[in-house]
C-alpha atoms as a PDB file:
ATOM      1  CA  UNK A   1      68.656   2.525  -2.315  1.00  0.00           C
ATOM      2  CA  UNK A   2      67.189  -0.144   0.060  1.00  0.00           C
ATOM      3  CA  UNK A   3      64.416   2.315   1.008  1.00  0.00           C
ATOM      4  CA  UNK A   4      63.789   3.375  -2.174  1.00  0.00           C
ATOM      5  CA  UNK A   5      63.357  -0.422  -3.415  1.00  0.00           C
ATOM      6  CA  UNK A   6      60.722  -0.849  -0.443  1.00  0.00           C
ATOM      7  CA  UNK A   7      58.963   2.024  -0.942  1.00  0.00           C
ATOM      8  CA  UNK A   8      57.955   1.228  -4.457  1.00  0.00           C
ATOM      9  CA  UNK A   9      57.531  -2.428  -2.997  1.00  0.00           C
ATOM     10  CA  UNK A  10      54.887  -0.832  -0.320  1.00  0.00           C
ATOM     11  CA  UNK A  11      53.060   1.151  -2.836  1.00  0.00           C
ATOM     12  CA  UNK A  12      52.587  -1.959  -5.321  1.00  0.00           C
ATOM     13  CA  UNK A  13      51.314  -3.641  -2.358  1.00  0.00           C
ATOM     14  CA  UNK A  14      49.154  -1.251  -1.969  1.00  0.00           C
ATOM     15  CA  UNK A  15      48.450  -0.834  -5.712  1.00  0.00           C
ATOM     16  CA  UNK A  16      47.062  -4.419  -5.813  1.00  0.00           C
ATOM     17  CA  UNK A  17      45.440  -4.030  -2.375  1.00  0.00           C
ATOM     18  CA  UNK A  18      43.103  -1.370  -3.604  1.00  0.00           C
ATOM     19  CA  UNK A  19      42.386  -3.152  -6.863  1.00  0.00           C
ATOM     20  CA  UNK A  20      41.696  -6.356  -5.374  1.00  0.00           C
ATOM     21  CA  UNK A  21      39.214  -4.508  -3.077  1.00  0.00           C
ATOM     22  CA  UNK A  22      37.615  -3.034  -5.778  1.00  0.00           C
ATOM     23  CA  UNK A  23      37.180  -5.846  -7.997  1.00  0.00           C
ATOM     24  CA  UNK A  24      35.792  -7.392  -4.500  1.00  0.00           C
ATOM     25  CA  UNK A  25      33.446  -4.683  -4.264  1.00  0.00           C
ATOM     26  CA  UNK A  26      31.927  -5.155  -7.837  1.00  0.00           C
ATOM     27  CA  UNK A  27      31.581  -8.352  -7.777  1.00  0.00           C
ATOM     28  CA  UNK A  28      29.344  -8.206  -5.268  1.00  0.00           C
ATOM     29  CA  UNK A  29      27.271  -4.944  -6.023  1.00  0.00           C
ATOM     30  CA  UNK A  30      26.771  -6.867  -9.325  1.00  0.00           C
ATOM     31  CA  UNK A  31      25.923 -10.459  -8.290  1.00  0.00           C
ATOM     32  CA  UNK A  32      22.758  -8.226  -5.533  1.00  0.00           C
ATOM     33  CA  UNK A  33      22.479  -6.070  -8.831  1.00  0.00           C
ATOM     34  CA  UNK A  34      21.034  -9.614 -10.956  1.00  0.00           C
ATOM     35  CA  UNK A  35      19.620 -10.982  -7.890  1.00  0.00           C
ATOM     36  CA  UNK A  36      17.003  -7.730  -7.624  1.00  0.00           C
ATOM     37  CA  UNK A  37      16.296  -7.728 -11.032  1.00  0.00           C
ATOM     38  CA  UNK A  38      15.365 -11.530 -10.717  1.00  0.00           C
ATOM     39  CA  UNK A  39      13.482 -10.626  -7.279  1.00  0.00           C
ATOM     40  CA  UNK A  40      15.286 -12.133  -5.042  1.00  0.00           C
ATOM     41  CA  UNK A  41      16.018  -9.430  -2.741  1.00  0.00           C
ATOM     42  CA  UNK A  42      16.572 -11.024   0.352  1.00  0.00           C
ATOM     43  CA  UNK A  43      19.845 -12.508  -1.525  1.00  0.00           C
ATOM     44  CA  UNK A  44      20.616  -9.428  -3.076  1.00  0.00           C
ATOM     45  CA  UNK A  45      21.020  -8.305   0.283  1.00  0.00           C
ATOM     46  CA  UNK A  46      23.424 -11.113   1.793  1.00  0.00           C
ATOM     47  CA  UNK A  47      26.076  -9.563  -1.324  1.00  0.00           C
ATOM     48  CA  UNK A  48      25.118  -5.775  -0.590  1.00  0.00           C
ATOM     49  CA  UNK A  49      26.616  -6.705   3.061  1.00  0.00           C
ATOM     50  CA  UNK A  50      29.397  -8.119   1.707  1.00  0.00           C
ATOM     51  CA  UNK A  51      30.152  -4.832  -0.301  1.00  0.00           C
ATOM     52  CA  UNK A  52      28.778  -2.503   3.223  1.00  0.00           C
ATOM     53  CA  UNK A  53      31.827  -4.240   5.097  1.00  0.00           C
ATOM     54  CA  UNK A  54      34.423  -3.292   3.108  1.00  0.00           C
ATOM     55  CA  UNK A  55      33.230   0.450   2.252  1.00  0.00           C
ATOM     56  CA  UNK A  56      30.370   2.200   4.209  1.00  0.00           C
ATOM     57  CA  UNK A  57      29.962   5.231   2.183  1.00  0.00           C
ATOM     58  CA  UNK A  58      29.533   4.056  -1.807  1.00  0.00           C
ATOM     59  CA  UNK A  59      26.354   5.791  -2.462  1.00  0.00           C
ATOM     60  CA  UNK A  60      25.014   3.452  -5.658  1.00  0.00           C
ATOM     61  CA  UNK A  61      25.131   0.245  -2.955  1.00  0.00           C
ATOM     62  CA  UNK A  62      23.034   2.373  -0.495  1.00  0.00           C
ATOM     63  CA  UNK A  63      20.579   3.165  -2.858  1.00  0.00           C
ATOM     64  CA  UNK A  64      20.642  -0.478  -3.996  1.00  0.00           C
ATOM     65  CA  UNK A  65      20.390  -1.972  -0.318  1.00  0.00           C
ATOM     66  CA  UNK A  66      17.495   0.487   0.261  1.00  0.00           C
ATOM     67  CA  UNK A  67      15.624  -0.241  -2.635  1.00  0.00           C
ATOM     68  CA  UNK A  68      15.906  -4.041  -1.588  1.00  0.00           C
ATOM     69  CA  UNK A  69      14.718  -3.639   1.374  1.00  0.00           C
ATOM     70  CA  UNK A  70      11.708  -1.271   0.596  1.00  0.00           C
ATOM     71  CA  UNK A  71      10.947  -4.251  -2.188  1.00  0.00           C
ATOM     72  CA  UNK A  72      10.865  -6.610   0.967  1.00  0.00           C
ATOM     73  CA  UNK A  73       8.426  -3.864   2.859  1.00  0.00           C
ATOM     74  CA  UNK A  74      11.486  -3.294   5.260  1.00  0.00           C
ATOM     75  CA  UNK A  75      10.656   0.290   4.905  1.00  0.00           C
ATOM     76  CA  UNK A  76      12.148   1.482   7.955  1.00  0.00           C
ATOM     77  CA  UNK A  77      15.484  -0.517   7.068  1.00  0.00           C
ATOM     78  CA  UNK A  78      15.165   1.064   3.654  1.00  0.00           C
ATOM     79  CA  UNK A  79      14.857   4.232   5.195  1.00  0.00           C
ATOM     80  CA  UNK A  80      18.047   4.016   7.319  1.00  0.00           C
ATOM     81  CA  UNK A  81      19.948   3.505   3.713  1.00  0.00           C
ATOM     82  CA  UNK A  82      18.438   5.680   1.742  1.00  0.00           C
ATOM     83  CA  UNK A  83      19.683   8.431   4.616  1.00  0.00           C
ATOM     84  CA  UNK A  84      23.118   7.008   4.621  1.00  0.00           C
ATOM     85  CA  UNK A  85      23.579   7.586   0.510  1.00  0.00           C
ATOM     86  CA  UNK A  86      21.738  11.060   1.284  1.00  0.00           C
ATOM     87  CA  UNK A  87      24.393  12.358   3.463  1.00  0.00           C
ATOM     88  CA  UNK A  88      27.039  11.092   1.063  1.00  0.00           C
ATOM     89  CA  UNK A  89      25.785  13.201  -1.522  1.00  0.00           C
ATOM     90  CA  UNK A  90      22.854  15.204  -0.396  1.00  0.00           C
ATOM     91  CA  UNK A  91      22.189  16.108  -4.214  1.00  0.00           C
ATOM     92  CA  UNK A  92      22.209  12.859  -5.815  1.00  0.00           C
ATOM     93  CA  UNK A  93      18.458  13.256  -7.909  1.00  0.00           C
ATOM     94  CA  UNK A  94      18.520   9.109  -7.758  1.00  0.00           C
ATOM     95  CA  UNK A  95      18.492   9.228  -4.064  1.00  0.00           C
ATOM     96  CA  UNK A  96      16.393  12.104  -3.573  1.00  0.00           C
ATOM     97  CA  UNK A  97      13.369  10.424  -5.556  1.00  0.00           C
ATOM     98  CA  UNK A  98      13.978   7.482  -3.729  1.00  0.00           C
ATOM     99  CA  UNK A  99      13.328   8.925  -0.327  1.00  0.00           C
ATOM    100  CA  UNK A 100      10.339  10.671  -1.426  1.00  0.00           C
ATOM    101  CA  UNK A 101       8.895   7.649  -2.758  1.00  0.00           C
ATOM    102  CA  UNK A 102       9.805   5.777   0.184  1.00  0.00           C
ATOM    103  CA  UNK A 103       8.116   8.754   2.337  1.00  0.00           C
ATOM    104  CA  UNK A 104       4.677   8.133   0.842  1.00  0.00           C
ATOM    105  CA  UNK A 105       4.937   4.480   0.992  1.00  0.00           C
ATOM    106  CA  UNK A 106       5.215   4.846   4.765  1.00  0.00           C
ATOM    107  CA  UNK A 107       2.829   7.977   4.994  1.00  0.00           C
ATOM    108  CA  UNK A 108       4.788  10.607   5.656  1.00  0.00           C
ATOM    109  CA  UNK A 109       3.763  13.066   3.315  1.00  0.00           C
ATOM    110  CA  UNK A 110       5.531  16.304   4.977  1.00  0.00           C
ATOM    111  CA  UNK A 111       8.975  14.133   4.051  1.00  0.00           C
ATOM    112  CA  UNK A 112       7.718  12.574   0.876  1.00  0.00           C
ATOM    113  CA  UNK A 113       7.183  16.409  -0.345  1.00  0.00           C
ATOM    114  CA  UNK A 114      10.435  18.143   1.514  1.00  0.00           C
ATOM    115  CA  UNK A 115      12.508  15.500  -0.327  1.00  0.00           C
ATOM    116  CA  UNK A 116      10.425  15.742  -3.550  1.00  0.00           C
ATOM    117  CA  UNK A 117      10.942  19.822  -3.113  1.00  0.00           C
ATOM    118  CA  UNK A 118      14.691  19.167  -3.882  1.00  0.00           C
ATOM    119  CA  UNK A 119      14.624  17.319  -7.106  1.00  0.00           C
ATOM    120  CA  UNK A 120      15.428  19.410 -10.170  1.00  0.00           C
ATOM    121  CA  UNK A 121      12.918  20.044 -13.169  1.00  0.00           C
ATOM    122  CA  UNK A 122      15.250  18.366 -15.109  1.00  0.00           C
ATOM    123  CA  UNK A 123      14.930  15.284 -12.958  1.00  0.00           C
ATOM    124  CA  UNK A 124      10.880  15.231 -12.885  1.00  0.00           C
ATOM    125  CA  UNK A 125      10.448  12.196 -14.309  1.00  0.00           C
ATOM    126  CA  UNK A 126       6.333  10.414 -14.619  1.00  0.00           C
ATOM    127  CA  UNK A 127       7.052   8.459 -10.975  1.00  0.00           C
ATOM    128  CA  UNK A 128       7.584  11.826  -9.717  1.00  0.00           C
ATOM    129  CA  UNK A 129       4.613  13.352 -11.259  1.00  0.00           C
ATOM    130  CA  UNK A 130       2.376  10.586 -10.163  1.00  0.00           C
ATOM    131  CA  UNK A 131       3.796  11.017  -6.560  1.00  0.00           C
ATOM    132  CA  UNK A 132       2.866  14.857  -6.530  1.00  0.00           C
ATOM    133  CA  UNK A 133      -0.704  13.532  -7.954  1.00  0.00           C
ATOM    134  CA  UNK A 134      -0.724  10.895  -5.335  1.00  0.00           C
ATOM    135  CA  UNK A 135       0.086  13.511  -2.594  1.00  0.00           C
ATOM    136  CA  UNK A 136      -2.355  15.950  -3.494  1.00  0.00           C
ATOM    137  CA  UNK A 137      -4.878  13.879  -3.873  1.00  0.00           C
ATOM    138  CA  UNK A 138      -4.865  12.098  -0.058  1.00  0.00           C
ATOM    139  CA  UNK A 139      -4.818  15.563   1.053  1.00  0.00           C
ATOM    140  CA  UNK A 140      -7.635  16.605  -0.548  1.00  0.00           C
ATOM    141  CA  UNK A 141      -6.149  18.861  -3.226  1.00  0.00           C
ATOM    142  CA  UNK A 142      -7.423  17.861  -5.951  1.00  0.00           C
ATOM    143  CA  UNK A 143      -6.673  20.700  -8.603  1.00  0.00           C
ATOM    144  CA  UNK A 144      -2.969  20.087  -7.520  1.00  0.00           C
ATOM    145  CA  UNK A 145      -3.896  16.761  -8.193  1.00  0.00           C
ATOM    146  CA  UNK A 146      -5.308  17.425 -11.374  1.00  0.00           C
ATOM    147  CA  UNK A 147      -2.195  18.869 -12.694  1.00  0.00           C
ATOM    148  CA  UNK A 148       0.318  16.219 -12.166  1.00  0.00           C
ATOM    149  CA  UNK A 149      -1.982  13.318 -13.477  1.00  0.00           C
ATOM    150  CA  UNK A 150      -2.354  15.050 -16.228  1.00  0.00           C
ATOM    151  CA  UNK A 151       1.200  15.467 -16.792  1.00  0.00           C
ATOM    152  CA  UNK A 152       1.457  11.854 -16.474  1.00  0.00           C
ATOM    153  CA  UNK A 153      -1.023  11.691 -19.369  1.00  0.00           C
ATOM    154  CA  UNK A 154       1.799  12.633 -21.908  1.00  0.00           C
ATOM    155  CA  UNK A 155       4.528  10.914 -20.625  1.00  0.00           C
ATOM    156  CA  UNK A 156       3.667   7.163 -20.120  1.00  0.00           C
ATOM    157  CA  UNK A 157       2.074   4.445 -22.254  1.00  0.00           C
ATOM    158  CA  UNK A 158      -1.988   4.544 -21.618  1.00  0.00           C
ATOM    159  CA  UNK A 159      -1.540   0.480 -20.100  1.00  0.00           C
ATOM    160  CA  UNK A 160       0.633   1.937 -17.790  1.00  0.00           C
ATOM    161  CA  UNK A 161      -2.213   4.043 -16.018  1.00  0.00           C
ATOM    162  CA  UNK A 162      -2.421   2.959 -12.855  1.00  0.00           C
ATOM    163  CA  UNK A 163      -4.353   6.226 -11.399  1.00  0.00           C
ATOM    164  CA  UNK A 164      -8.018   5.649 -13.203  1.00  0.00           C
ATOM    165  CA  UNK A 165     -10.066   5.805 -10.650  1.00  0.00           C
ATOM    166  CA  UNK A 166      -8.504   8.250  -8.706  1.00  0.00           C
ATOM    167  CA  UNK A 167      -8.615  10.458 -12.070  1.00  0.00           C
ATOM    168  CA  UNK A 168     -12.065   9.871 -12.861  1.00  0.00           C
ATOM    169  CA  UNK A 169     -12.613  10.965  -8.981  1.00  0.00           C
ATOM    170  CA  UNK A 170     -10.612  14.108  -9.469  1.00  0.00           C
ATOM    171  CA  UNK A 171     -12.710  14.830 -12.480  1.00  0.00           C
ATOM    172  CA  UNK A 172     -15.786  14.738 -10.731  1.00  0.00           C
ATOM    173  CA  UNK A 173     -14.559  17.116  -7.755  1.00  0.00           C
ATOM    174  CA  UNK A 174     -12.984  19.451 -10.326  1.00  0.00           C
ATOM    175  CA  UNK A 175     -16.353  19.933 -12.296  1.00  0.00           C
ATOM    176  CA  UNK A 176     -14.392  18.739 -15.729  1.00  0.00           C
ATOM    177  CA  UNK A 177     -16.856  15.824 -15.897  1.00  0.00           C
ATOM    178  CA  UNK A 178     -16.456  16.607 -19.596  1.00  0.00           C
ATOM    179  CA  UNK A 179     -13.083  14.939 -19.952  1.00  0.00           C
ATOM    180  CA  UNK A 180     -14.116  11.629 -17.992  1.00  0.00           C
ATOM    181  CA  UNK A 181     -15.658   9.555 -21.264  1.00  0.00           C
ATOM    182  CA  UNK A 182     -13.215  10.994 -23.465  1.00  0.00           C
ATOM    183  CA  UNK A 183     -10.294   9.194 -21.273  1.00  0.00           C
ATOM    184  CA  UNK A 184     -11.825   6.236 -20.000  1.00  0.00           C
ATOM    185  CA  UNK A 185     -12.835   5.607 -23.801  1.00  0.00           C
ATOM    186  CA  UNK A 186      -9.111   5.505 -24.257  1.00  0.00           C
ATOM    187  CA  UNK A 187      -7.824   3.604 -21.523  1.00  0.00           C
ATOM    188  CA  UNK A 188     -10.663   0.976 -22.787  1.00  0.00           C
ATOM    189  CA  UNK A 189      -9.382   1.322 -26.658  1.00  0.00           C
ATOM    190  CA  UNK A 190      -5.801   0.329 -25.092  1.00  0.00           C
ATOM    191  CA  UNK A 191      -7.088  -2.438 -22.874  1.00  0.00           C
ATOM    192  CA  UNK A 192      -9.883  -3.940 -24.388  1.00  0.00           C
ATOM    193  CA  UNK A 193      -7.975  -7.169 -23.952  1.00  0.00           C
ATOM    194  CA  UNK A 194      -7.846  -7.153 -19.883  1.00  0.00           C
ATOM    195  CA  UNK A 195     -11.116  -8.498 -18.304  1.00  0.00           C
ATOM    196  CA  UNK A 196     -10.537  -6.095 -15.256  1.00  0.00           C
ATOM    197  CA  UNK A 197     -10.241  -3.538 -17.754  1.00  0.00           C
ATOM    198  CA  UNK A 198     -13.109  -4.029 -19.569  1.00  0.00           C
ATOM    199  CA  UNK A 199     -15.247  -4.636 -16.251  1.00  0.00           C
ATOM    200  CA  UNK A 200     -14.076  -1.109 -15.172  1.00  0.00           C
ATOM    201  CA  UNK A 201     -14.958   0.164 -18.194  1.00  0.00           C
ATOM    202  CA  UNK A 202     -18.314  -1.016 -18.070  1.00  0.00           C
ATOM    203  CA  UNK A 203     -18.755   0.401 -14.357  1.00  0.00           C
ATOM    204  CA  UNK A 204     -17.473   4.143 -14.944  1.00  0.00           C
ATOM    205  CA  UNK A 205     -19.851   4.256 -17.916  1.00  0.00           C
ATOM    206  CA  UNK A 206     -22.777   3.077 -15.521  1.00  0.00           C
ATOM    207  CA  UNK A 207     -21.650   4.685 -11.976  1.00  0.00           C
ATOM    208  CA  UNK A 208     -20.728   7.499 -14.145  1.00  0.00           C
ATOM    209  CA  UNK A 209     -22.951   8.190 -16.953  1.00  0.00           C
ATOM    210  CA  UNK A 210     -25.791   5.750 -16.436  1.00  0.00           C
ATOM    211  CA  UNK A 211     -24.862   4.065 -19.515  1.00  0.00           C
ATOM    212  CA  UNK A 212     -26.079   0.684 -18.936  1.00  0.00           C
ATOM    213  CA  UNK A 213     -26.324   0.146 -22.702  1.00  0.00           C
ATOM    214  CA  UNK A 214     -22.992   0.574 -23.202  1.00  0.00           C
ATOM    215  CA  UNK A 215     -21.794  -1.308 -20.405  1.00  0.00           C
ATOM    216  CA  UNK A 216     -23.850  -3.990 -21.660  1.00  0.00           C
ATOM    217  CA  UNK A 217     -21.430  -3.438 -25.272  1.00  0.00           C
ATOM    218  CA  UNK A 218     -18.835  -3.736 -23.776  1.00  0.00           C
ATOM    219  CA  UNK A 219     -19.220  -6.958 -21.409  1.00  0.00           C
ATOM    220  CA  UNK A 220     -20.268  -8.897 -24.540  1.00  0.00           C
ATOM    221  CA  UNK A 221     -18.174  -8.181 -26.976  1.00  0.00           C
ATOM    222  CA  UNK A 222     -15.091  -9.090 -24.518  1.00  0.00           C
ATOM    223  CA  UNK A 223     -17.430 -12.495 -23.483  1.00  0.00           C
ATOM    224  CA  UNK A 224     -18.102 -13.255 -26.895  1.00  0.00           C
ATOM    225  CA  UNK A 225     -14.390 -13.781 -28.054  1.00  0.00           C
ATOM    226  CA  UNK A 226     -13.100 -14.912 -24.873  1.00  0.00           C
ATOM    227  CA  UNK A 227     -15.428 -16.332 -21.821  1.00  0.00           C
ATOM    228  CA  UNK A 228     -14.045 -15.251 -18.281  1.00  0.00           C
ATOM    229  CA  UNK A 229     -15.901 -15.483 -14.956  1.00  0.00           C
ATOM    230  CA  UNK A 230     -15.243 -12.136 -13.922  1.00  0.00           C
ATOM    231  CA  UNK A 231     -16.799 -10.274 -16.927  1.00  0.00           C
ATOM    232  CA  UNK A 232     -19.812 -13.118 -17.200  1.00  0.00           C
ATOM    233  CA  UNK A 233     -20.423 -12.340 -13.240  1.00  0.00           C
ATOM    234  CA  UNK A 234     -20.066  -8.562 -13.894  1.00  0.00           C
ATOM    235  CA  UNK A 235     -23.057  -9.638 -16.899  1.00  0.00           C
ATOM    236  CA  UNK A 236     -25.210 -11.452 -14.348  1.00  0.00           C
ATOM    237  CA  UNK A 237     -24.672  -9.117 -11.630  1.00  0.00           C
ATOM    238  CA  UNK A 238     -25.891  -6.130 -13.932  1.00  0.00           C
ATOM    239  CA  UNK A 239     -28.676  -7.590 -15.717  1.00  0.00           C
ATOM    240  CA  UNK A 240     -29.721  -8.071 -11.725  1.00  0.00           C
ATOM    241  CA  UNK A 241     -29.705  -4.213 -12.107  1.00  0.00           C
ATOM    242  CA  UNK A 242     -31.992  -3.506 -14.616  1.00  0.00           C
ATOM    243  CA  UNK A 243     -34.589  -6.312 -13.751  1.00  0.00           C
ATOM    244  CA  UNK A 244     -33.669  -9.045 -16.496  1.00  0.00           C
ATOM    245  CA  UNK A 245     -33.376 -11.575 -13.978  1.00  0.00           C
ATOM    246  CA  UNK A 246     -33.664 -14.838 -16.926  1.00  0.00           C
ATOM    247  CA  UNK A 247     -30.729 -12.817 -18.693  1.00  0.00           C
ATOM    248  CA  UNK A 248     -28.970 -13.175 -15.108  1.00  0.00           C
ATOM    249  CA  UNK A 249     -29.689 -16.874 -14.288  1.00  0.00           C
ATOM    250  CA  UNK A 250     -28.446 -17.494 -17.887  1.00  0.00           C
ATOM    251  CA  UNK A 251     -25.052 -15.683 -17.590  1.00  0.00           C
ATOM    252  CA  UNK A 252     -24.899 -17.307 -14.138  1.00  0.00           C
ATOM    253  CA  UNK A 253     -25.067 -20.993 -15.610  1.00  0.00           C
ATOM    254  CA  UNK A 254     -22.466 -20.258 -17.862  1.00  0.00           C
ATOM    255  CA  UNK A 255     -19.460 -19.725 -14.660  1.00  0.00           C
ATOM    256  CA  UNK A 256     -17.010 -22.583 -14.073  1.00  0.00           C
ATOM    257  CA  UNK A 257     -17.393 -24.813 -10.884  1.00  0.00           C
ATOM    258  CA  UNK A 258     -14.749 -22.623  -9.388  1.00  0.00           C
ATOM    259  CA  UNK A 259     -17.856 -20.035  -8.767  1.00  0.00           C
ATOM    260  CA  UNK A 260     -20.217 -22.638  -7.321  1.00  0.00           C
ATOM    261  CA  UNK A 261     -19.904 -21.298  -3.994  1.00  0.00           C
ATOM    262  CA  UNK A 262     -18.673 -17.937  -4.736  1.00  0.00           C
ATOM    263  CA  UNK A 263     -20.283 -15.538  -2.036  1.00  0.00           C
ATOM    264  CA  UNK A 264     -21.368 -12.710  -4.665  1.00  0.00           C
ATOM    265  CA  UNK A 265     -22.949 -16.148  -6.938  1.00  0.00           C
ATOM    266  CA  UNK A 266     -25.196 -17.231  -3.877  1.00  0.00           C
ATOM    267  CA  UNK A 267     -26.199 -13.664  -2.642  1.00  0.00           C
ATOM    268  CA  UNK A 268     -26.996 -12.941  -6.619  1.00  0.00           C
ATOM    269  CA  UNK A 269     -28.656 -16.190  -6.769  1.00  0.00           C
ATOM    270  CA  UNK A 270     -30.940 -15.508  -3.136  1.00  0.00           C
ATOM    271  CA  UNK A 271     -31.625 -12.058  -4.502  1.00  0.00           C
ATOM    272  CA  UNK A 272     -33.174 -13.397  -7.922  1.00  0.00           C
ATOM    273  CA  UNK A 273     -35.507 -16.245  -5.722  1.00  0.00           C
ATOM    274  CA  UNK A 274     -36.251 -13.173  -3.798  1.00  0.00           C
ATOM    275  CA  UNK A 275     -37.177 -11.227  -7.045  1.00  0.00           C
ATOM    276  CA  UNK A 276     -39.002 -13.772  -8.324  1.00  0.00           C
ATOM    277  CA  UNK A 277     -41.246 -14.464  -4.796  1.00  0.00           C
ATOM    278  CA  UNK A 278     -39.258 -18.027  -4.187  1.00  0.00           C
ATOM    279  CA  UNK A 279     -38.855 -17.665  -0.718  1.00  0.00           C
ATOM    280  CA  UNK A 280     -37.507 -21.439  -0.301  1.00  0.00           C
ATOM    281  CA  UNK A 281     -35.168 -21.316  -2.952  1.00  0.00           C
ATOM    282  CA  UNK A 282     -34.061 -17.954  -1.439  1.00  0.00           C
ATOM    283  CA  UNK A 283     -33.948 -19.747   2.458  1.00  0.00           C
ATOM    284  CA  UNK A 284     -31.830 -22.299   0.691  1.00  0.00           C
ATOM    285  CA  UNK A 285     -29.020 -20.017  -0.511  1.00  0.00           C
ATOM    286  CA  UNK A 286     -29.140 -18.329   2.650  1.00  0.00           C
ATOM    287  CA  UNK A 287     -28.032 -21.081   4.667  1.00  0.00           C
ATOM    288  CA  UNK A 288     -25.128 -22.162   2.048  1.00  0.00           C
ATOM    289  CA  UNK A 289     -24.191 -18.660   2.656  1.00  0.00           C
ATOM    290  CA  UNK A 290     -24.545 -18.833   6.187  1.00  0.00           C
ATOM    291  CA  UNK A 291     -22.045 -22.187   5.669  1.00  0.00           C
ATOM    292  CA  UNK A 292     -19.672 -20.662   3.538  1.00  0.00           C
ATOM    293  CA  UNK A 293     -19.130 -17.801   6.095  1.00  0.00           C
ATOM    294  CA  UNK A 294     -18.908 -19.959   8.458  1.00  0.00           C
ATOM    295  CA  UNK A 295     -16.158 -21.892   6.663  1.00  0.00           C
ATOM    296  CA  UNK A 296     -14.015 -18.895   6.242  1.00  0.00           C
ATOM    297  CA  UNK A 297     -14.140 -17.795   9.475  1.00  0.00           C
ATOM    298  CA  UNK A 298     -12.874 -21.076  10.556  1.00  0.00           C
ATOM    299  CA  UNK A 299      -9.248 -20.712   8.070  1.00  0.00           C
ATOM    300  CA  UNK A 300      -9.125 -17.045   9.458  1.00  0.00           C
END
């Protein structure tokens, strides 16, 4: 009877053992869980330990400690985590797109693919599709290429491009040159608000298409309802371009202080008193140039 008695003592014990462990556990998987999503990773960390003392082989806190440490550029410590929750469950699709990711962050295409290669169809989702796009395109394959980013055209939110350029390049090699104003019309409709946007706008339609007219357009309109220095030095720079060089010095007088010694502002500046046969003026804004350089040099 006596045995019996501690028996059932032993395995209540134990009972409360295992659920005080994993309350232990979840308290700190969620405590690094809030810290990541807040950005603090290096404290996300300090609980993931915590949790990686008490159980080695939980595959959702390797996958968390690896992503924390590939947010901190720790890829080769990410790497070392992400392998760990791999050969827990060498299927696990979370995992699997993590390492390829990973992969291409550090280079290593051949891996980035082999671990891509192993994700399900079901599991594609538009990271993985940019990836492939990504992939193809630094190795020079650009119908490959083609294909995935224009999978990713259906799939994501048009501010959410973040492959334009490399798009518009694949465009170009592909001979569907047809299909570049079409989409970088759209990508403008959706982010007419966002200077950079607007400025690239304004240089695929001129690098692109020669459009210098609509460029022009588009500039404008964007300065006329809300001035920023970027698009009013993207004005100045390309009426430069096209030999208005008043047009320039006006758009030029109308940047904040903060541009006063701007580099491209004083080479755009020497190049119109160059224009314009004003050699001393030009001398002049070569030496603040000369200064200026010299300056950063210095902090470097």
């Amino acid at each position: 009877m006596k045995k019996i008695i501690l028996i059932i003592g032993l395995l209540m014990f134990l009972g409360c053992t295992s659920a005080e462990t994993k309350d232990k556990k979840e308290h700190h998987l969620i405590r690094g869980m809030n810290y990541s999503k807040a950005g603090k990773y290096s404290k996300a960390i300090e609980e993931y330990q915590e949790f990686y003392k008490i159980d080695k082989k939980d595959p959702v806190l390797l996958r968390e400690m690896g992503l924390a440490y590939a947010h901190l550029r720790e890829y080769d410590i990410a790497e070392k985590y992400y392998l760990e929750a791999f050969e827990v469950d060498p299927k696990d699709q979370v995992t699997l797109t993590n390492l390829s990711i990973l992969y291409y962050k550090m280079n290593n295409f051949e891996e980035s693919e082999r671990y891509l290669g192993m994700i399900s169809n079901d599991s594609m989702d538009y990271r993985l599709f940019l990836l492939k796009g990504y992939i193809s395109y630094d190795e020079q394959k650009y119908e490959e290429s083609y294909q995935s980013f224009h999978a990713v055209l259906n799939m994501i939110e048009v501010e959410d491009y973040t492959f334009v350029k490399k798009y518009v390049d694949i465009l170009q090699r592909t001979n569907r040159t047809n299909e570049i104003y079409p989409f970088i019309y759209s990508v403008y409709q959706a982010q007419k608000d966002n200077p950079e946007a607007v400025i690239d706008y304004s240089v695929f339609l001129i690098d692109v298409f020669n459009d210098y007219e609509g460029a022009f357009k588009a500039l404008k309109t964007y300065n006329a309802q809300q001035k920023n220095d970027h698009v009013i030095l993207e004005l100045a720079k390309r009426s430069f371009e096209v030999g208005k060089l008043e047009d320039s010095e006006t758009y030029l007088k109308l940047l904040t202080d903060a541009y006063k010694y701007d580099v491209r502002v004083l080479r755009l500046k020497r190049d119109i008193a160059l224009k314009k046969g004003n050699k001393e003026e030009a001398d002049k804004y070569s030496k603040v140039l000369e200064k200026v350089s010299d300056l950063k040099n210095e902090k470097h």
